[in-house]
C-alpha atoms as a PDB file:
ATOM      1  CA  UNK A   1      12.182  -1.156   2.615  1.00  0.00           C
ATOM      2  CA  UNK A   2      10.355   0.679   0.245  1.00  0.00           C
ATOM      3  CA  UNK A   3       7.109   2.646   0.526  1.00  0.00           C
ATOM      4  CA  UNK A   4       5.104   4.433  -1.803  1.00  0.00           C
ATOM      5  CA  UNK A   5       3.198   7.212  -0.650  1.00  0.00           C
ATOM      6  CA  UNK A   6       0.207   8.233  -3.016  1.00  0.00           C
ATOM      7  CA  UNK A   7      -1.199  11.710  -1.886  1.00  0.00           C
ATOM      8  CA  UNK A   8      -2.508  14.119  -3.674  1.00  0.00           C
ATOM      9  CA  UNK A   9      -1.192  16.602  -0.930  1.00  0.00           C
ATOM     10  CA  UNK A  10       2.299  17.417  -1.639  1.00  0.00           C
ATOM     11  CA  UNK A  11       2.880  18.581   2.250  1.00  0.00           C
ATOM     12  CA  UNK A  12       1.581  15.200   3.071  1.00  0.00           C
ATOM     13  CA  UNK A  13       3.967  13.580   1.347  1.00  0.00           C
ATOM     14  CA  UNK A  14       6.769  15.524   2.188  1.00  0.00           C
ATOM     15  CA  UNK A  15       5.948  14.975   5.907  1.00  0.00           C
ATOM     16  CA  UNK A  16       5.378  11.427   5.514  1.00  0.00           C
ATOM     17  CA  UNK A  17       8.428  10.674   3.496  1.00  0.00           C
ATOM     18  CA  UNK A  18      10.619  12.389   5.995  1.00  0.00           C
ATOM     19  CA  UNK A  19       8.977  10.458   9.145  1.00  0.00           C
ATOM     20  CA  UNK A  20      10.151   7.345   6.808  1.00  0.00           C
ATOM     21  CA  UNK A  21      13.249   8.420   6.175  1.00  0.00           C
ATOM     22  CA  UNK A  22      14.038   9.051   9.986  1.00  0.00           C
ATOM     23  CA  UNK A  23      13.017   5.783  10.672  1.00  0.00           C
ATOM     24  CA  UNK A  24      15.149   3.757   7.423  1.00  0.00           C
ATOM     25  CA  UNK A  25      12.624   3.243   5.219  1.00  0.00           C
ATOM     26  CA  UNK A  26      13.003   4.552   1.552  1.00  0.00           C
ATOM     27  CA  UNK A  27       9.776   6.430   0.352  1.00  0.00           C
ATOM     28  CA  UNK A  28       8.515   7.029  -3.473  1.00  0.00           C
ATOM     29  CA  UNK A  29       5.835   9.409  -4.259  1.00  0.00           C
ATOM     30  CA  UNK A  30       2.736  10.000  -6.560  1.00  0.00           C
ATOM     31  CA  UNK A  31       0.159  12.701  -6.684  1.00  0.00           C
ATOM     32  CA  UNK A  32      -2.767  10.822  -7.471  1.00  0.00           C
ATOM     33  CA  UNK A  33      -3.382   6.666  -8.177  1.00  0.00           C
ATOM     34  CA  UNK A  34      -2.946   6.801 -11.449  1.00  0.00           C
ATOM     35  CA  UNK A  35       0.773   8.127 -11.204  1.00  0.00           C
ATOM     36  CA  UNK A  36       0.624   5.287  -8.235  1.00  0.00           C
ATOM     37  CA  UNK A  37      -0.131   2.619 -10.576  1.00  0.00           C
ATOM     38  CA  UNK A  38       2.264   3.315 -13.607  1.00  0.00           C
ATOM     39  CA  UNK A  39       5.235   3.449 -10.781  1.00  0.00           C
ATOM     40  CA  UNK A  40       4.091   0.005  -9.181  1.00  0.00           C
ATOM     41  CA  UNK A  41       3.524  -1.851 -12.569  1.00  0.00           C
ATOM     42  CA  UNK A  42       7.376  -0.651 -13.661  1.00  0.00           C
ATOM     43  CA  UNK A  43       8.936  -1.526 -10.146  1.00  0.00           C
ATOM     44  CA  UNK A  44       6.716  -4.504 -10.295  1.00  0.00           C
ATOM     45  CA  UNK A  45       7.890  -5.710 -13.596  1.00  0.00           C
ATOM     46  CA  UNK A  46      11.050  -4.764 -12.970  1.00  0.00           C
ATOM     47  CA  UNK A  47      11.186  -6.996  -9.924  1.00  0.00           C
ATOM     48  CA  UNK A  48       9.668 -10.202 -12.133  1.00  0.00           C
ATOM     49  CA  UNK A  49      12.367  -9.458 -14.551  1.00  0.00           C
ATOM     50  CA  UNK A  50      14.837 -10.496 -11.869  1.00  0.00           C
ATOM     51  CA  UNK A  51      17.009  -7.267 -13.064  1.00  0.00           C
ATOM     52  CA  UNK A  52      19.570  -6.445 -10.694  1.00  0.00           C
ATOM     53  CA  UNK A  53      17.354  -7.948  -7.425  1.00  0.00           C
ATOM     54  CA  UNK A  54      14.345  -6.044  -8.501  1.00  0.00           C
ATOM     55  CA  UNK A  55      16.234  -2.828  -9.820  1.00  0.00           C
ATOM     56  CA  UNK A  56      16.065  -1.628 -13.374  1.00  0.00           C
ATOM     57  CA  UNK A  57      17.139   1.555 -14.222  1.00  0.00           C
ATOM     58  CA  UNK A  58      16.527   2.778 -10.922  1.00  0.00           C
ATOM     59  CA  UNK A  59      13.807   1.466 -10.759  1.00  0.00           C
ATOM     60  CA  UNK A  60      13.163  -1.160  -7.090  1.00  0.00           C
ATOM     61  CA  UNK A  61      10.432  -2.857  -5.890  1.00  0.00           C
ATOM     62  CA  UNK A  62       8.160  -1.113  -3.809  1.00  0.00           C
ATOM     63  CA  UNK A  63       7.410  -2.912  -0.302  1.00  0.00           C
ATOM     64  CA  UNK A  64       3.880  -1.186   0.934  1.00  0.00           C
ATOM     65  CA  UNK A  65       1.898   1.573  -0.441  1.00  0.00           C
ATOM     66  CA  UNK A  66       0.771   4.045   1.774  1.00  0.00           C
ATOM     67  CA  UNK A  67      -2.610   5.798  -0.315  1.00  0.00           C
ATOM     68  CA  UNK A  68      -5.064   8.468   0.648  1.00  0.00           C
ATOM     69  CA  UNK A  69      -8.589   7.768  -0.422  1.00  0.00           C
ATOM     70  CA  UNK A  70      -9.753  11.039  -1.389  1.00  0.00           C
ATOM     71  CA  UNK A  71      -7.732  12.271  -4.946  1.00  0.00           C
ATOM     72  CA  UNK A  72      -8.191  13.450  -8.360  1.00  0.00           C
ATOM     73  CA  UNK A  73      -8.214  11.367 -11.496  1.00  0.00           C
ATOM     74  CA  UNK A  74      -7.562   7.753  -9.634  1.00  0.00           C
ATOM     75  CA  UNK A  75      -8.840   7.898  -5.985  1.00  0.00           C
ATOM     76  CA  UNK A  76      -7.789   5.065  -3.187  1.00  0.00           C
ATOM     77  CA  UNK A  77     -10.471   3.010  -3.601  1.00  0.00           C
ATOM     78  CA  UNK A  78     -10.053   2.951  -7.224  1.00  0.00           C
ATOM     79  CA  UNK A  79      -5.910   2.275  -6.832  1.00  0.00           C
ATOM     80  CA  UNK A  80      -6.340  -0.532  -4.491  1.00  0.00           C
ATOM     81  CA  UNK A  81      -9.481  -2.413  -6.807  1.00  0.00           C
ATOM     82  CA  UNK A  82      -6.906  -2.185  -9.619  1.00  0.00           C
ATOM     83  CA  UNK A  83      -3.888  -3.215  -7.637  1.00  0.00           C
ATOM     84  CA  UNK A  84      -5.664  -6.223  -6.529  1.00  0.00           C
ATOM     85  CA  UNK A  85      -6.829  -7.091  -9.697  1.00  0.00           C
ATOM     86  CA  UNK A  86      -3.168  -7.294 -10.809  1.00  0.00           C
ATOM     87  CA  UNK A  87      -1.433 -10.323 -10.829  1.00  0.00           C
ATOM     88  CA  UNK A  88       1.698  -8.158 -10.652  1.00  0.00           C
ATOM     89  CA  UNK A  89       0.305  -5.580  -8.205  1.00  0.00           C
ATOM     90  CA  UNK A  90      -1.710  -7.505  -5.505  1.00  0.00           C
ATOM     91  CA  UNK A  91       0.600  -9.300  -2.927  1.00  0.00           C
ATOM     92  CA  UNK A  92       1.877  -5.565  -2.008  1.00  0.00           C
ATOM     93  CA  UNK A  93       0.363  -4.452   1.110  1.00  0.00           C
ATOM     94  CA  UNK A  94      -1.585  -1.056   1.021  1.00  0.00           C
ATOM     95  CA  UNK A  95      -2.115   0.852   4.455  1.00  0.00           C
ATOM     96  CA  UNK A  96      -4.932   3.613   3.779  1.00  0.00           C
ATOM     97  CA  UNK A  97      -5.083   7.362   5.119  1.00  0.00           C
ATOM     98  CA  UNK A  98      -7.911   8.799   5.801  1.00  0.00           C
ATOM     99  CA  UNK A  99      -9.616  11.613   7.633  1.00  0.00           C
ATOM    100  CA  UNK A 100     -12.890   9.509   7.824  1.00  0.00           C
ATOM    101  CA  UNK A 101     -13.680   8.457  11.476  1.00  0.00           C
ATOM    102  CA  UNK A 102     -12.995   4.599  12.390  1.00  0.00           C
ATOM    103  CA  UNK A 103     -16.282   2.960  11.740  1.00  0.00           C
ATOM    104  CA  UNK A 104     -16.341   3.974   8.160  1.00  0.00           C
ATOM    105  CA  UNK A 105     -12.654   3.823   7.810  1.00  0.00           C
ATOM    106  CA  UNK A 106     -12.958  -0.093   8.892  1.00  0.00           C
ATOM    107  CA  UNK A 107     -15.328   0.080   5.775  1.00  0.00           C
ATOM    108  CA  UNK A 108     -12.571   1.330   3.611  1.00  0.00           C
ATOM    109  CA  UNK A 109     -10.763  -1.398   4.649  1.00  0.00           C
ATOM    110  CA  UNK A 110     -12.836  -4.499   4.490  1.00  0.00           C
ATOM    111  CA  UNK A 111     -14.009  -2.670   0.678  1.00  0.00           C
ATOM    112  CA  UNK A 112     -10.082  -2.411  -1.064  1.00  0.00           C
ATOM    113  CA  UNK A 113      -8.099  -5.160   0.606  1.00  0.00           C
ATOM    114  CA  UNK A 114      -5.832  -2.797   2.386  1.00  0.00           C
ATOM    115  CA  UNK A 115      -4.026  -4.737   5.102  1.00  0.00           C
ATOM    116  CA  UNK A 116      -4.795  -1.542   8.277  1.00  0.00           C
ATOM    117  CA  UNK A 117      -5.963   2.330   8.404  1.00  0.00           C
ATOM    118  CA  UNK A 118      -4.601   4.931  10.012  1.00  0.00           C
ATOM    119  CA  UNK A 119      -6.805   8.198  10.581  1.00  0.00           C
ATOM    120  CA  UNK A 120      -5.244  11.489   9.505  1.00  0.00           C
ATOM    121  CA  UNK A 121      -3.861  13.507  11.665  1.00  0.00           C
ATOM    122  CA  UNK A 122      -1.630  11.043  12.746  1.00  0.00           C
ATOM    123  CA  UNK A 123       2.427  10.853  14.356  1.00  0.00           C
ATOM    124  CA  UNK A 124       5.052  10.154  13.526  1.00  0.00           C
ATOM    125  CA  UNK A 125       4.837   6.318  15.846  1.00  0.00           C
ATOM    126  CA  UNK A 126       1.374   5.662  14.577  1.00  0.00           C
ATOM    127  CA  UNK A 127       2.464   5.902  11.083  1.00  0.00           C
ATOM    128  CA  UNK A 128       5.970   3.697  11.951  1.00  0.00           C
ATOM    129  CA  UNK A 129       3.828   1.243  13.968  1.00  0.00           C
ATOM    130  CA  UNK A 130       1.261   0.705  10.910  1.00  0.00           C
ATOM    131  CA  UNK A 131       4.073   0.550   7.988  1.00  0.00           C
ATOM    132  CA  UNK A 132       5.950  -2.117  10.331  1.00  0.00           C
ATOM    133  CA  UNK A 133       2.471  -3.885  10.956  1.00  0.00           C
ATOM    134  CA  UNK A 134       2.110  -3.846   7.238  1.00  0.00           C
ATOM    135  CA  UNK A 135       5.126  -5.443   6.674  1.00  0.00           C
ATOM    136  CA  UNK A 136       5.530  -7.893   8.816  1.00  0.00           C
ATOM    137  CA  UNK A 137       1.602  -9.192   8.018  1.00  0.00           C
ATOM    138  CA  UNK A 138       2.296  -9.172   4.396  1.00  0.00           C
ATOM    139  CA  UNK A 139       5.531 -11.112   5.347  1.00  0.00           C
ATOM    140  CA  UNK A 140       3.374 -14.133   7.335  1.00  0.00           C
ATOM    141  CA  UNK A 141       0.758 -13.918   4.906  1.00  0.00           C
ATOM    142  CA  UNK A 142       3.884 -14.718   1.998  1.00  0.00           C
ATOM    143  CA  UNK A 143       5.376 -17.341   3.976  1.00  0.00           C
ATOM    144  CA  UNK A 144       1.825 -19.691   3.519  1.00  0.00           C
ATOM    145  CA  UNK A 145       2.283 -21.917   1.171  1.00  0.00           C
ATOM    146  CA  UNK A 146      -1.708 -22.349   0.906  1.00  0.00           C
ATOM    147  CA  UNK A 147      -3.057 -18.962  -0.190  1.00  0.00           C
ATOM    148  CA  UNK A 148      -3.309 -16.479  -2.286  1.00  0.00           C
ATOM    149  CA  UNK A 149      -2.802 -12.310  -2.155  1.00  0.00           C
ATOM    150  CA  UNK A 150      -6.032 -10.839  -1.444  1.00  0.00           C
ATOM    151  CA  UNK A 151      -8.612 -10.715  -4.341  1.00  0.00           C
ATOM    152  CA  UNK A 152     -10.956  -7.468  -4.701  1.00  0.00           C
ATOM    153  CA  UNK A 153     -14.247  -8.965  -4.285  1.00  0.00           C
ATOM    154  CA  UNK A 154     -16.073  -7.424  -7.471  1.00  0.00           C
ATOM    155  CA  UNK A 155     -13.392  -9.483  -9.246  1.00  0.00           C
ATOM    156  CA  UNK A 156     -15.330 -12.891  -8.599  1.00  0.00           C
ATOM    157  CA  UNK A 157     -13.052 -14.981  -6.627  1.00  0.00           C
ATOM    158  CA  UNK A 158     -12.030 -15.601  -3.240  1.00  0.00           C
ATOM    159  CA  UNK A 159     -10.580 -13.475  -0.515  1.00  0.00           C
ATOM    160  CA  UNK A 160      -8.690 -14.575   2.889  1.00  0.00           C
ATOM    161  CA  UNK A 161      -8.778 -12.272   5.049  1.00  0.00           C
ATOM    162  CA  UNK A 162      -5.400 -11.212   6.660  1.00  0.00           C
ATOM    163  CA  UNK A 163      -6.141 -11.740  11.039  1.00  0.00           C
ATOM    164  CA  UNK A 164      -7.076  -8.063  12.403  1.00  0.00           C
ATOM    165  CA  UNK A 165      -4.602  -5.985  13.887  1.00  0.00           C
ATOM    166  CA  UNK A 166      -4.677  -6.552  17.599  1.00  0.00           C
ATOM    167  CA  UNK A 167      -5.444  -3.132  19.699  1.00  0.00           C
END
């Protein structure tokens, strides 16, 4: 599995991508959304293309994105509107970071589509636990034959809601 990591803190993502790597999961990074969208649109495309089961050129299809809100020229919130209006772009799951405390971070949330939060600081099992949680509610959510990705609500149309994560 795949997951991009979209900081603009290269310590964050050097941390993150090792707590991935220790637990199998590949990691890609960006510094800011806009670097986060121009990789997900190639793997993305790449993936439609059918090319070597979603590989071209090195590039492969990115599983989850893990995004910080707060960042220079493309923030989170800004990332995940785009990515879910994408055809391409919004099936993947996106897990925010944030420092913000819970209430507000629930806001974040409910506002870009992301599938779950996680607060920063975090460890390394919160992160694991959220990715996996990611995944495998992405995965259900795929397997409906009925329903679409989520839709970013300024876009017009509807939204299902993914079932909260139970506590």
């Amino acid at each position: 599995m795949r997951v991009l990591v979209v900081d603009d803190s290269p310590t964050i993502r050097k941390v993150v991508s090792a707590v991935l790597a220790r637990h199998g999961f590949e990691s890609v990074h960006a510094a800011d959304g806009q670097a986060a969208l121009e990789t997900l649109v190639e793997a993305a495309r790449a993936d439609e293309d059918g090319e070597s089961g979603g590989e071209s050129n090195g590039v492969q299809k990115i599983d989850v994105v893990l995004v910080d809100f707060v960042m220079p020229r493309m923030n989170g919130f800004q990332l995940c509107r785009a990515m879910r209006q994408s055809e391409l772009l919004r099936s993947i799951p996106i897990v925010l970071m944030s420092a913000k405390s819970d209430r507000i971070r629930e806001h974040f949330v409910q506002q870009t589509g992301a599938i779950d939060a996680i607060s920063k600081p975090f460890d390394a099992q919160a992160l694991i636990a959220v990715i996996e949680n990611a995944i495998r509610r992405a995965s259900e959510w795929g397997a409906r034959a009925d329903t679409t990705a989520p839709a970013s609500r300024s876009s017009g149309t509807r939204r299902t809601r993914l079932p909260r994560r139970q506590k």
